[in-house]
PDB file of N, CA and C in Angstrom:
ATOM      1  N   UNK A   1     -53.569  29.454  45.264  1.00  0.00           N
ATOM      2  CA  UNK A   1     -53.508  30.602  44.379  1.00  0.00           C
ATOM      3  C   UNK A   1     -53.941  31.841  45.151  1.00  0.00           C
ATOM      4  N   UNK A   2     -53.324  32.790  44.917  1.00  0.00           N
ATOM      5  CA  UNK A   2     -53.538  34.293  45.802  1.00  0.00           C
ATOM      6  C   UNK A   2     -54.443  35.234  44.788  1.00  0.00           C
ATOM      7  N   UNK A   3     -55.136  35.315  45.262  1.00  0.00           N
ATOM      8  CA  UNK A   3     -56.232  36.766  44.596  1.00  0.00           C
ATOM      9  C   UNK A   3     -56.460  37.742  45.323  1.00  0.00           C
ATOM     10  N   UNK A   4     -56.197  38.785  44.285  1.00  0.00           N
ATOM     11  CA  UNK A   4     -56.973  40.307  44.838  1.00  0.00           C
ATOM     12  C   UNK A   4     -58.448  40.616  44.698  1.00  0.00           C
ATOM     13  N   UNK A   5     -58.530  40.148  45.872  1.00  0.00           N
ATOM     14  CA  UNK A   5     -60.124  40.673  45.892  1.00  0.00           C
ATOM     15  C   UNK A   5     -61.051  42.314  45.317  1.00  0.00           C
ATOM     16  N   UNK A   6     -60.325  43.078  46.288  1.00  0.00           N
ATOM     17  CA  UNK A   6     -60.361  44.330  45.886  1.00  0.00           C
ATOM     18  C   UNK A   6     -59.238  45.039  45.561  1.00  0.00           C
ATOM     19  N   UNK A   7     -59.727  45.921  44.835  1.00  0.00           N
ATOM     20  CA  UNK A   7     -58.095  47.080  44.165  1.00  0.00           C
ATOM     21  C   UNK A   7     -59.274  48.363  44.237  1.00  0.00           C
ATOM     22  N   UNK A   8     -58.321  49.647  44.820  1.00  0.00           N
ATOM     23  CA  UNK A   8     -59.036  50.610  44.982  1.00  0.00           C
ATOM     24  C   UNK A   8     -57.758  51.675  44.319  1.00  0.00           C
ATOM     25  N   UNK A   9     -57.981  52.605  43.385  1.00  0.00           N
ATOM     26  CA  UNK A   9     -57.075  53.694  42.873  1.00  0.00           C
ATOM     27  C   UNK A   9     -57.544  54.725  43.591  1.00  0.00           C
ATOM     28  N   UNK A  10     -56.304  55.293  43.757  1.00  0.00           N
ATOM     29  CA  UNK A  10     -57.438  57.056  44.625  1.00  0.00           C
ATOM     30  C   UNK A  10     -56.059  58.300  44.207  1.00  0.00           C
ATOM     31  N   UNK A  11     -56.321  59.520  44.050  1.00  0.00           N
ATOM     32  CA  UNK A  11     -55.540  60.490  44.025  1.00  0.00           C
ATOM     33  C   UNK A  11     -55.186  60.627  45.432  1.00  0.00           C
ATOM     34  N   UNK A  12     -54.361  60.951  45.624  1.00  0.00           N
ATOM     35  CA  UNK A  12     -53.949  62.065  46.850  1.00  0.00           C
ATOM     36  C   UNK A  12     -53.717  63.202  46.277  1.00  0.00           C
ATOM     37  N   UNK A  13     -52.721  63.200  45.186  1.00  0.00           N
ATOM     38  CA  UNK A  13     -52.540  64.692  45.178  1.00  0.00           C
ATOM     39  C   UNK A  13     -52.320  64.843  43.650  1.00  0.00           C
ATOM     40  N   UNK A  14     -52.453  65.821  42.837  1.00  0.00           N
ATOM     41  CA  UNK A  14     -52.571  66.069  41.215  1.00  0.00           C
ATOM     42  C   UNK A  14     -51.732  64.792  40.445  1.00  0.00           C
ATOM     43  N   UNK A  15     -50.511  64.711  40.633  1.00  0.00           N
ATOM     44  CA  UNK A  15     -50.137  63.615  40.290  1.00  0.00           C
ATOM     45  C   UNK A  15     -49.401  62.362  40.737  1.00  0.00           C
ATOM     46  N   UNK A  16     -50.258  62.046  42.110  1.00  0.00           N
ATOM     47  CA  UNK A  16     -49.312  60.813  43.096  1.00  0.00           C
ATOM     48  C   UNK A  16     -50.559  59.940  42.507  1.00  0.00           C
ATOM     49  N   UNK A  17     -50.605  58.982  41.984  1.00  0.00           N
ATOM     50  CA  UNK A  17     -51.372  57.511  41.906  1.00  0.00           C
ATOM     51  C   UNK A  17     -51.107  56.176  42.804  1.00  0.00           C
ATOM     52  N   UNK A  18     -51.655  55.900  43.956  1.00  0.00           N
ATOM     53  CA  UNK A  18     -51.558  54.923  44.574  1.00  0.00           C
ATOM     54  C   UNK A  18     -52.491  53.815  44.476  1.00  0.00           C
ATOM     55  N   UNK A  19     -51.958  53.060  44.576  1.00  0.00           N
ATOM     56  CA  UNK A  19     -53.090  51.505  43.924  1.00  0.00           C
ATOM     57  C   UNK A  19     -52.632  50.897  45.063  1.00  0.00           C
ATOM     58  N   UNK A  20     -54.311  50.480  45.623  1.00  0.00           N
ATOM     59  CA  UNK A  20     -54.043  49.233  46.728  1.00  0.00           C
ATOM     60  C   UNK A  20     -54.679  48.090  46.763  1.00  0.00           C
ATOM     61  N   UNK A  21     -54.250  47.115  47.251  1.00  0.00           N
ATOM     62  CA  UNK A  21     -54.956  45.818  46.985  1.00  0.00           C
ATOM     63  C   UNK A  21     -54.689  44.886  48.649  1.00  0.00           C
ATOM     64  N   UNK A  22     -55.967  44.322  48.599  1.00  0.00           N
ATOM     65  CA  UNK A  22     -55.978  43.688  49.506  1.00  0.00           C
ATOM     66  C   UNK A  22     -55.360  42.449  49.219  1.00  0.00           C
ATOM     67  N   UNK A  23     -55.321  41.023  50.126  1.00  0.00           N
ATOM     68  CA  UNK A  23     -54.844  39.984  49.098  1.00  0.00           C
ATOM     69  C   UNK A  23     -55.409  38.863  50.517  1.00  0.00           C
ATOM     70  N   UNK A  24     -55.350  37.421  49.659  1.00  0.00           N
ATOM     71  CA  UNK A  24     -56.219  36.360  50.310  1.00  0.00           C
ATOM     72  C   UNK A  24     -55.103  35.536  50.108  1.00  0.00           C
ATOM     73  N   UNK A  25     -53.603  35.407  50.825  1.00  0.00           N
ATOM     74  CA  UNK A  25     -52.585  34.968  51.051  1.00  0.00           C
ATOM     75  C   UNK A  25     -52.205  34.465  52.617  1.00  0.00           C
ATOM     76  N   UNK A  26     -51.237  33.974  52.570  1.00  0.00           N
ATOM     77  CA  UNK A  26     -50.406  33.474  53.329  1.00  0.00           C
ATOM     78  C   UNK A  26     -49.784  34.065  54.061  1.00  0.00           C
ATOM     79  N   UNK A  27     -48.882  35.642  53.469  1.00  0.00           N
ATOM     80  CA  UNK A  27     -47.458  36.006  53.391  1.00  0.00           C
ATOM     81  C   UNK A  27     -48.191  37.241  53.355  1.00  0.00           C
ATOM     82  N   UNK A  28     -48.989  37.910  52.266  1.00  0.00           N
ATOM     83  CA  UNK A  28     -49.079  39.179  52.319  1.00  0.00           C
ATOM     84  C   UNK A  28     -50.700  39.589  52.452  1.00  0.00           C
ATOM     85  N   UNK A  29     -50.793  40.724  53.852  1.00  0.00           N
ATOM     86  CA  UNK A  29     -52.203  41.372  53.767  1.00  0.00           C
ATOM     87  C   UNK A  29     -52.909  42.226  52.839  1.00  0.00           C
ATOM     88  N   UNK A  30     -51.735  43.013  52.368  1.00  0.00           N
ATOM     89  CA  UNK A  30     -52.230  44.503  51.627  1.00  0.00           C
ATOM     90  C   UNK A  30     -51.144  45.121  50.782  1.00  0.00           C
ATOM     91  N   UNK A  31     -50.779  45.510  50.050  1.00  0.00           N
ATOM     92  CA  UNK A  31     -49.966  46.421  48.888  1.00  0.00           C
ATOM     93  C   UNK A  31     -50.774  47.844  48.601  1.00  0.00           C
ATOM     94  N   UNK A  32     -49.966  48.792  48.217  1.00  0.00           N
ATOM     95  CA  UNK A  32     -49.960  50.122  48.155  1.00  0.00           C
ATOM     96  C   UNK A  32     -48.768  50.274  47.107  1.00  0.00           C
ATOM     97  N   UNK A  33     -48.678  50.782  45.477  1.00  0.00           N
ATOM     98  CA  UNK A  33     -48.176  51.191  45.152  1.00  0.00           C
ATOM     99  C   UNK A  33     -47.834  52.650  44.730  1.00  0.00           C
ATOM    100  N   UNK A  34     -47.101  52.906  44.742  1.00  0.00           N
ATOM    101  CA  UNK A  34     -47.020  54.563  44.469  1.00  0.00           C
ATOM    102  C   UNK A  34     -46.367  55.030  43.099  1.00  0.00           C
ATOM    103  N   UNK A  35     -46.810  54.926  41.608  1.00  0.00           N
ATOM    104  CA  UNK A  35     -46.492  55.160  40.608  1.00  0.00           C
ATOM    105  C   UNK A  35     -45.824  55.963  40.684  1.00  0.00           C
ATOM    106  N   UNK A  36     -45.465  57.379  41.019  1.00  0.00           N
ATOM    107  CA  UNK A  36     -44.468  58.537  41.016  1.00  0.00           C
ATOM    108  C   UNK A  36     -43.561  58.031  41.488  1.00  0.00           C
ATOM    109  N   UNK A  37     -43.635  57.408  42.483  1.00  0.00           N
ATOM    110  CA  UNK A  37     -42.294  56.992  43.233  1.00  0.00           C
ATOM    111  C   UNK A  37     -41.827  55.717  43.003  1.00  0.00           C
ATOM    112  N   UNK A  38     -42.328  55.440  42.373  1.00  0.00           N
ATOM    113  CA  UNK A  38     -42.002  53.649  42.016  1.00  0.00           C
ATOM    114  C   UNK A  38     -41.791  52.712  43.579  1.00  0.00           C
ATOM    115  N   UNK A  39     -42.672  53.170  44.501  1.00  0.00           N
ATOM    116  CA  UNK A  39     -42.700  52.606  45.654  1.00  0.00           C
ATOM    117  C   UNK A  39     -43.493  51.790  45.869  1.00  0.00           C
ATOM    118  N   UNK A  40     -43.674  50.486  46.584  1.00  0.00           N
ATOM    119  CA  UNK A  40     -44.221  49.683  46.931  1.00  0.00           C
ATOM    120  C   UNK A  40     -44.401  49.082  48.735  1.00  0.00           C
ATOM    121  N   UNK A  41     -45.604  49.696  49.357  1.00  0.00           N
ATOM    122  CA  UNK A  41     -45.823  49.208  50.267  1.00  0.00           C
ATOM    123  C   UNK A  41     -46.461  47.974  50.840  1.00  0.00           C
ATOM    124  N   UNK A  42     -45.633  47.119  51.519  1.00  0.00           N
ATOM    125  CA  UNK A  42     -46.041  45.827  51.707  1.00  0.00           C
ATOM    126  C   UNK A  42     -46.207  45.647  53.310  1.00  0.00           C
ATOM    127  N   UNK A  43     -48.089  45.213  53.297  1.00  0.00           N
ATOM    128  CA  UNK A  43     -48.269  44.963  54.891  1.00  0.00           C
ATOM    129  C   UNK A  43     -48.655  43.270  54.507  1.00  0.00           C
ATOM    130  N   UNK A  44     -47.154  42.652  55.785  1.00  0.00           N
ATOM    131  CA  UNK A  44     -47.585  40.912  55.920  1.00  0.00           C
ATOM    132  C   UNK A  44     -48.541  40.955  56.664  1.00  0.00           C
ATOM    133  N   UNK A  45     -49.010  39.257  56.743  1.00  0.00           N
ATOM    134  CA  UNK A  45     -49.974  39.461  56.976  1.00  0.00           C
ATOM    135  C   UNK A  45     -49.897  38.844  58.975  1.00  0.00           C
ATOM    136  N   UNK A  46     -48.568  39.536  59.272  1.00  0.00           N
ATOM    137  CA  UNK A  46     -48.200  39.012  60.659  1.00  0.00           C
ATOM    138  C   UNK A  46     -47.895  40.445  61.561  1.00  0.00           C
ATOM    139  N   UNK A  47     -48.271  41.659  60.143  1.00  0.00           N
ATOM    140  CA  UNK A  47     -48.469  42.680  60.992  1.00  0.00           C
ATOM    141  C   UNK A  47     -47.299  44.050  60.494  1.00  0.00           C
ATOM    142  N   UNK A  48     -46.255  43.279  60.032  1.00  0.00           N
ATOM    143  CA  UNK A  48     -44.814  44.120  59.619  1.00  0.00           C
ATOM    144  C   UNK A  48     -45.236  44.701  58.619  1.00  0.00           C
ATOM    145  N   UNK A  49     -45.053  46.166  58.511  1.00  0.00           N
ATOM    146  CA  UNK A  49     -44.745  46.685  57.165  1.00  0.00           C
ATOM    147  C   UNK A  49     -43.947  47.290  56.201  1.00  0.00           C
ATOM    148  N   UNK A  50     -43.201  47.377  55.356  1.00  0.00           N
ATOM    149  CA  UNK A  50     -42.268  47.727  54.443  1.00  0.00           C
ATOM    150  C   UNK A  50     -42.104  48.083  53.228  1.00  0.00           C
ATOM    151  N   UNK A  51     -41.415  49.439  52.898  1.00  0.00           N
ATOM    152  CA  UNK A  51     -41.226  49.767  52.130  1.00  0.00           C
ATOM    153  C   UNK A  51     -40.315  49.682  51.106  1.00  0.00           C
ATOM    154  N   UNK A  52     -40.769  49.001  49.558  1.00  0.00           N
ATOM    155  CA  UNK A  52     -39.358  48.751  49.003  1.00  0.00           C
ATOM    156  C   UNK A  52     -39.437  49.640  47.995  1.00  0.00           C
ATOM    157  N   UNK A  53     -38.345  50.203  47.423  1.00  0.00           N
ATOM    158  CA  UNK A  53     -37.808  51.440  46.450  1.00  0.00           C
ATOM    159  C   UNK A  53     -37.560  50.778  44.979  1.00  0.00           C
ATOM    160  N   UNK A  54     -38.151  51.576  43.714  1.00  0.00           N
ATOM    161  CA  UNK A  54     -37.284  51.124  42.472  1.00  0.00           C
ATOM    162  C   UNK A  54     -38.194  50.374  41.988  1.00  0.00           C
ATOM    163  N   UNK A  55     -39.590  50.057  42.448  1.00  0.00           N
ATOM    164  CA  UNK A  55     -40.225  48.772  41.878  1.00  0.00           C
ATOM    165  C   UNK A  55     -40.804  49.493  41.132  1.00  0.00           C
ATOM    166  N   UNK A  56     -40.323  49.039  39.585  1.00  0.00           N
ATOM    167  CA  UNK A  56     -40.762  49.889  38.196  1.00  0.00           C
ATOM    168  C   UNK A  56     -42.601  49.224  38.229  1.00  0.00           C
ATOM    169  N   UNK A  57     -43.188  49.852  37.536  1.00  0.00           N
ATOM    170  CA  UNK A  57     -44.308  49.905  36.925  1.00  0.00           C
ATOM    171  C   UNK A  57     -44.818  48.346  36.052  1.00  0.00           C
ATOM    172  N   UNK A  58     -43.949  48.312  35.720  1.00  0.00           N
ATOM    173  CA  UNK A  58     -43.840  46.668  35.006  1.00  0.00           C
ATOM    174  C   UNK A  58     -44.249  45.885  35.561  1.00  0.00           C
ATOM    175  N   UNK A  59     -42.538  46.044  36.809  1.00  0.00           N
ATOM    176  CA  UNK A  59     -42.601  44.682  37.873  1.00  0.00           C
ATOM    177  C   UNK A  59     -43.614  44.632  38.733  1.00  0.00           C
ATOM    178  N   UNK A  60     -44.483  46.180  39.099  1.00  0.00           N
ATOM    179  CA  UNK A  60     -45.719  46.015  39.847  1.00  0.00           C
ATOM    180  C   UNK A  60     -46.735  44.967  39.221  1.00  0.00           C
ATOM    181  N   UNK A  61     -47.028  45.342  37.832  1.00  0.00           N
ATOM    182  CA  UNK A  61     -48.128  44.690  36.969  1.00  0.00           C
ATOM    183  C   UNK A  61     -47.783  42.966  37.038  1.00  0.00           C
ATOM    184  N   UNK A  62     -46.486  42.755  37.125  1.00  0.00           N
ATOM    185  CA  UNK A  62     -46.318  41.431  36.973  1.00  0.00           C
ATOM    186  C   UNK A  62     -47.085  40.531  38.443  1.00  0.00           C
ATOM    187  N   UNK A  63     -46.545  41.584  39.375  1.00  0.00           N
ATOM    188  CA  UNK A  63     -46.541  41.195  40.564  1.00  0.00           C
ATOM    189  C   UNK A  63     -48.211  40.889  40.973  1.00  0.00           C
ATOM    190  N   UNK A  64     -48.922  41.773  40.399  1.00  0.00           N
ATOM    191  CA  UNK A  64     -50.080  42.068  40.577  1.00  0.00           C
ATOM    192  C   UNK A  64     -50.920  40.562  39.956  1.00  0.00           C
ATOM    193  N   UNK A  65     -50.506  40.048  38.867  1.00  0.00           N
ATOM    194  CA  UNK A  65     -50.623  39.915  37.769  1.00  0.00           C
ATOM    195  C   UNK A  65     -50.493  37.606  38.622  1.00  0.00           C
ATOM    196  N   UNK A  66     -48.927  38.113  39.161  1.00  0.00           N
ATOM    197  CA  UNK A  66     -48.676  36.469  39.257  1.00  0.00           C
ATOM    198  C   UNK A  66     -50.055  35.446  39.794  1.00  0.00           C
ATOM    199  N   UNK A  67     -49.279  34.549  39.706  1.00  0.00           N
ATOM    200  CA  UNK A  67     -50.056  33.136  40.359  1.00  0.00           C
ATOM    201  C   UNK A  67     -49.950  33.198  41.702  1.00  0.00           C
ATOM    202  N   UNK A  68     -49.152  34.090  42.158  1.00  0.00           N
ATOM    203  CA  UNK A  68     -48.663  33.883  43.992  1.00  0.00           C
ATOM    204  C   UNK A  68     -47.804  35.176  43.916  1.00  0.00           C
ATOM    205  N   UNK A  69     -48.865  35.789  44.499  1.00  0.00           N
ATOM    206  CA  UNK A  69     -47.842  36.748  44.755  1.00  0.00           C
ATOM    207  C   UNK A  69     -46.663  36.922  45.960  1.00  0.00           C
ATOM    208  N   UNK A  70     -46.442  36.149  46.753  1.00  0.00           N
ATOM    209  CA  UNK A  70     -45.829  35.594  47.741  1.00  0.00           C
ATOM    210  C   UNK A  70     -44.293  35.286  47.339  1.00  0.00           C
ATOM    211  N   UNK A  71     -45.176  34.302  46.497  1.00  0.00           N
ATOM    212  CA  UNK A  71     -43.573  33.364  45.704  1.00  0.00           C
ATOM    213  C   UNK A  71     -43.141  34.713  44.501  1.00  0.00           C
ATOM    214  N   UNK A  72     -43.704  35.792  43.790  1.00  0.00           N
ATOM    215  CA  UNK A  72     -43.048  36.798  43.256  1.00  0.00           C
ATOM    216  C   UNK A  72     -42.354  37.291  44.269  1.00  0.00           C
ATOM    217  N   UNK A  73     -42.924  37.934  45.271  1.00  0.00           N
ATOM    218  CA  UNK A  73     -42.748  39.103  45.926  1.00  0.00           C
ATOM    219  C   UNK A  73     -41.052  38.313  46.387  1.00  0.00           C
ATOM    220  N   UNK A  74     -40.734  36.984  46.922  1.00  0.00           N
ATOM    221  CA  UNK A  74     -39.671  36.389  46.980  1.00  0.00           C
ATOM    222  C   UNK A  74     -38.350  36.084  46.309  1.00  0.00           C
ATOM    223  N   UNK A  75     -39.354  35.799  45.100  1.00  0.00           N
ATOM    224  CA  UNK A  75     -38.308  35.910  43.493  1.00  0.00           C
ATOM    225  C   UNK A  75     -37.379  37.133  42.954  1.00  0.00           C
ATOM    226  N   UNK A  76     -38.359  38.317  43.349  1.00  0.00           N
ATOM    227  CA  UNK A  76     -38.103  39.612  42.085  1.00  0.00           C
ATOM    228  C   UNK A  76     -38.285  40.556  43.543  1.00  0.00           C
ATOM    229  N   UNK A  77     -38.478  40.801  44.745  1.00  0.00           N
ATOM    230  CA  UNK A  77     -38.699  42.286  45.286  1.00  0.00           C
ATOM    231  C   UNK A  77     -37.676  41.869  46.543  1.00  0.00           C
ATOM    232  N   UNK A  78     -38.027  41.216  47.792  1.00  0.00           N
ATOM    233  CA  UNK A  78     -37.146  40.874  48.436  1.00  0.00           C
ATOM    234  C   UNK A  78     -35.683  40.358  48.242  1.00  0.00           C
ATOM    235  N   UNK A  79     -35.061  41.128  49.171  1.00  0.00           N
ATOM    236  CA  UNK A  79     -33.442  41.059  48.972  1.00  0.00           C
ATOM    237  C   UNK A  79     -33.456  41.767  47.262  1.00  0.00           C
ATOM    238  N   UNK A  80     -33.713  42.104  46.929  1.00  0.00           N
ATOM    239  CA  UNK A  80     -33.386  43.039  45.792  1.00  0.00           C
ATOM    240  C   UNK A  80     -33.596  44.640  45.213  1.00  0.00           C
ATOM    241  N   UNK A  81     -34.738  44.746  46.637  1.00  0.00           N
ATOM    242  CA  UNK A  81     -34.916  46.629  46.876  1.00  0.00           C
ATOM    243  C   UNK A  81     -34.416  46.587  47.792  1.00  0.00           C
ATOM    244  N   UNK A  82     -33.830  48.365  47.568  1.00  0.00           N
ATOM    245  CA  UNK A  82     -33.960  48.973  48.748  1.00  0.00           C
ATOM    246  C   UNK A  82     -35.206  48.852  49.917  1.00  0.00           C
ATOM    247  N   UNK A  83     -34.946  48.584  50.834  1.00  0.00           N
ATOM    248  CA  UNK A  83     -36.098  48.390  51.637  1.00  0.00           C
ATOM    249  C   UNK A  83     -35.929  49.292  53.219  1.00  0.00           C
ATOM    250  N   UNK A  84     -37.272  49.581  53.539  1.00  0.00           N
ATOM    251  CA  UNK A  84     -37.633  50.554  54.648  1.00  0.00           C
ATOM    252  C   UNK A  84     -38.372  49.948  55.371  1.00  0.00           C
ATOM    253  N   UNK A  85     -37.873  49.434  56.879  1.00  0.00           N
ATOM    254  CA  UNK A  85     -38.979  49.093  57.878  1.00  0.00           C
ATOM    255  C   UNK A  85     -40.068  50.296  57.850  1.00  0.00           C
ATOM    256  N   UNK A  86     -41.133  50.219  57.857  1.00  0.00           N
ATOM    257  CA  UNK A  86     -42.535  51.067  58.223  1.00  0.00           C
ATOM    258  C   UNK A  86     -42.875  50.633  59.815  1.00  0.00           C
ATOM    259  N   UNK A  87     -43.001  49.997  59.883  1.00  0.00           N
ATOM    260  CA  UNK A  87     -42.912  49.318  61.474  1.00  0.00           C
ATOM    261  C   UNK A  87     -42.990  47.890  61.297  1.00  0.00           C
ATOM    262  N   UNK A  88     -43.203  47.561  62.764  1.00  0.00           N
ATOM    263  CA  UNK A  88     -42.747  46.182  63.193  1.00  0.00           C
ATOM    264  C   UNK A  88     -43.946  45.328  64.374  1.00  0.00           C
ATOM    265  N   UNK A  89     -44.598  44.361  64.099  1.00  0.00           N
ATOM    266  CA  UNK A  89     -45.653  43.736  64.707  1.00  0.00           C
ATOM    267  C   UNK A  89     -44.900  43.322  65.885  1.00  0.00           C
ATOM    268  N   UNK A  90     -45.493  43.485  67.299  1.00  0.00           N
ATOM    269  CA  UNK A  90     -44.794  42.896  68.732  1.00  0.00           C
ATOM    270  C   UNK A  90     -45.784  42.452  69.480  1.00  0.00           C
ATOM    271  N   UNK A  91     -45.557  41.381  69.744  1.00  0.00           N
ATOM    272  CA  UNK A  91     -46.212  40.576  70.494  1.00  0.00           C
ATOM    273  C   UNK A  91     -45.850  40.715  71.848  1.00  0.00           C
ATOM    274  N   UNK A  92     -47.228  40.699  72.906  1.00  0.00           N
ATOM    275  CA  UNK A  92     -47.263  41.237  73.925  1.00  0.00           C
ATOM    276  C   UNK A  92     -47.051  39.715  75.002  1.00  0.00           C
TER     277      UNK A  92
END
């Protein structure tokens, strides 16, 4: 089972709300959502990070919410956002 240990809300700016959470997974290190933008930043936990587009408010809570967020993030976000490399982990 995957838990968020910590969740931290913070302003950046009058009305951007970003919520982040650490996580005690397999698959994923950290999440960053961005309510205005319905964006969701996902750092694995092998170093890659990515941005996926469109992830309503809902599907965050669900996500937040599952038994695994791994096996969500598989089900309902991958291959189904738009998605943005942020960068890329390289091994030396």
């Amino acid at each position: 089972m995957e838990v968020a240990p910590t969740s931290e809300k913070s302003s950046k700016e009058a009305d951007v709300m970003l919520e982040t959470h650490k996580w005690e997974s397999s698959m994923i290190r950290l999440t960053s959502y961005n309510y205005e933008a319905e964006a969701l930043l996902v750092e694995f936990v092998n170093g890659n990070e990515y941005s996926y587009e469109d992830v309503k408010p809902a599907e965050y809570e669900e996500f937040i919410k599952a038994e695994s967020q791994g096996k969500y993030f598989l089900a309902n976000i991958r291959n189904k956002k738009i998605t943005h490399k942020i960068n890329e982990h390289k091994e030396n």
